[in-house]
C-alpha atoms as a PDB file:
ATOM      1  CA  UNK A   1       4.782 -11.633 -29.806  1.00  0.00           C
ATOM      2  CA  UNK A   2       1.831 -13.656 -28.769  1.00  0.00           C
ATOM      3  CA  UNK A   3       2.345 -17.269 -27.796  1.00  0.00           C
ATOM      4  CA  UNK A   4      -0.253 -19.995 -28.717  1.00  0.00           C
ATOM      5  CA  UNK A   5      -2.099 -21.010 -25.827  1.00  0.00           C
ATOM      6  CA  UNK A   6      -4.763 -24.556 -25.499  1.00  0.00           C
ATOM      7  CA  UNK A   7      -7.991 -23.198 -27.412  1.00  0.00           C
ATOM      8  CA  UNK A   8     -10.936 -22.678 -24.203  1.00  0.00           C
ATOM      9  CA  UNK A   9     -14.987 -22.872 -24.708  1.00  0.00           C
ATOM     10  CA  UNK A  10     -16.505 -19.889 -24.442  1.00  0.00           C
ATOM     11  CA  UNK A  11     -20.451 -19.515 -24.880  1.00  0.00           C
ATOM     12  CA  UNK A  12     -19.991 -22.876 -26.773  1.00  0.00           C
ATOM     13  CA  UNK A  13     -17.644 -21.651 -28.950  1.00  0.00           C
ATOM     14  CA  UNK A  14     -14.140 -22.585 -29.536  1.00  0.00           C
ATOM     15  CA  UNK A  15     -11.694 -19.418 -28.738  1.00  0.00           C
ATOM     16  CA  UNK A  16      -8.335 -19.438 -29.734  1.00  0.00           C
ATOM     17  CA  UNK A  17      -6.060 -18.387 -26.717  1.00  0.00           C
ATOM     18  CA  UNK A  18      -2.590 -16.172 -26.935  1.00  0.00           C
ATOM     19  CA  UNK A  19      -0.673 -14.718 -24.140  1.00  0.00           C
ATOM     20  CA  UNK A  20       1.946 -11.962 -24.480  1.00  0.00           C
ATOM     21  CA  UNK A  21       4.137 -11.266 -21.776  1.00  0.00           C
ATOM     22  CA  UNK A  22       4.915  -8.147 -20.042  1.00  0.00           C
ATOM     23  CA  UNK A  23       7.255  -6.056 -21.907  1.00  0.00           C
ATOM     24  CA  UNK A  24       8.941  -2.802 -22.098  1.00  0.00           C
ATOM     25  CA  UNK A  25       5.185  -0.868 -23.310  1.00  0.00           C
ATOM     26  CA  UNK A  26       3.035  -3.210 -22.568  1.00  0.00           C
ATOM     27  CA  UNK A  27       1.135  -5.429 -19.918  1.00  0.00           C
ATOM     28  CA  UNK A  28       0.895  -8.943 -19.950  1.00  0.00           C
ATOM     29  CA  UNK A  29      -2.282  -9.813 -21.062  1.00  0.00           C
ATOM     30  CA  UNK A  30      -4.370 -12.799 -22.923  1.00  0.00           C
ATOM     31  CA  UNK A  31      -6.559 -12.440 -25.571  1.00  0.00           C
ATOM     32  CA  UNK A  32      -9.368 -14.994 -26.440  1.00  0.00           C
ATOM     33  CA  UNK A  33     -10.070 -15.037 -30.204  1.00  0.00           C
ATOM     34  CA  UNK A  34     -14.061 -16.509 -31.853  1.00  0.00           C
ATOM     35  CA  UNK A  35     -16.435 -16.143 -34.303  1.00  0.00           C
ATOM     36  CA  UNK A  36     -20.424 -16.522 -33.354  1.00  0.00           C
ATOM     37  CA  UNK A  37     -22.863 -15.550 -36.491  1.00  0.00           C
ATOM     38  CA  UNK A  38     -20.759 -13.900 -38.740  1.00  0.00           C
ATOM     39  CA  UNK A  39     -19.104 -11.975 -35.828  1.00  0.00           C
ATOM     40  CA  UNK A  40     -15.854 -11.844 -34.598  1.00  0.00           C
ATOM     41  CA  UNK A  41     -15.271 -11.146 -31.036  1.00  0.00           C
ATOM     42  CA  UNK A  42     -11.925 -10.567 -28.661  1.00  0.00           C
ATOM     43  CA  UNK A  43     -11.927 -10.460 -25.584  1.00  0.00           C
ATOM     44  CA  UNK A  44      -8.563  -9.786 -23.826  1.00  0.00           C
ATOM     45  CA  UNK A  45      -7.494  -9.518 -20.019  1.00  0.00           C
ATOM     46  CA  UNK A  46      -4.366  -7.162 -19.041  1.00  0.00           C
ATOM     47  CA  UNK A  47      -2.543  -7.567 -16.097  1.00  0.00           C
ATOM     48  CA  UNK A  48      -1.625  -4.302 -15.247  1.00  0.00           C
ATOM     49  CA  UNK A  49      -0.090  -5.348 -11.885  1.00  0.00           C
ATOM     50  CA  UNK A  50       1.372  -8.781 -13.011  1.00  0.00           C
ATOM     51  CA  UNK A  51      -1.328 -10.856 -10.887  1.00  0.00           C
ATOM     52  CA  UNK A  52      -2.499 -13.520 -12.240  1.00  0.00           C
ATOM     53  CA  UNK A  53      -6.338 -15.349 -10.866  1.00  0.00           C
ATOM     54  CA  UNK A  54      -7.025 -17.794 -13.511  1.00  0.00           C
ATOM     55  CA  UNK A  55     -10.152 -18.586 -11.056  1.00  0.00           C
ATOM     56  CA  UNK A  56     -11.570 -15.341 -11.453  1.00  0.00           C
ATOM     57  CA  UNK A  57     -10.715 -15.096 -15.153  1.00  0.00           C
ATOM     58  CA  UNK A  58     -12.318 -18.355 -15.691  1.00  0.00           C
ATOM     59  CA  UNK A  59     -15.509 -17.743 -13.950  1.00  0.00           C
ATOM     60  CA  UNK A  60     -15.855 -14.503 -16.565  1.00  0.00           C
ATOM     61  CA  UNK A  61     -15.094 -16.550 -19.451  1.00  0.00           C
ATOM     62  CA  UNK A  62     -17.505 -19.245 -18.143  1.00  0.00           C
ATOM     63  CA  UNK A  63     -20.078 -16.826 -17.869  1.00  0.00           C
ATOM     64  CA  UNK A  64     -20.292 -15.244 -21.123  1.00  0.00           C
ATOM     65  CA  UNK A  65     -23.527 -16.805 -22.727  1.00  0.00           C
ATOM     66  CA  UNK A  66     -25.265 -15.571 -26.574  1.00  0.00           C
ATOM     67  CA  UNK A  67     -29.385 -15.312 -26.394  1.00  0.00           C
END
């Protein structure tokens, strides 16, 4: 089940943030949930090896931009 995470700015756009823990089936993995011009976009990280590097995840997110 995902769990609510603090919403993050992404290309100037509120994203709303869930996080599912490693399970069973699955990987851990976030998922970052906005809209930009009628489009919906998610963008999700998996932690296949349960590592986390918020730095490196952030600089990604950070660097997303819209033209």
């Amino acid at each position: 089940m995902d769990q609510p995470q603090p919403d993050v700015i992404i290309a100037g756009t509120v994203a709303i943030h869930t996080r599912s823990p490693r399970g069973r089936q699955v990987f851990a993995n976030d998922h970052f949930h906005f809209t930009r011009d009628g489009q919906m976009f998610v963008i999700t990280i998996l932690r296949a090896v349960d590592k986390e590097d918020w730095g490196l995840y952030n600089r990604f997110l950070q660097s997303l931009t819209f033209e």
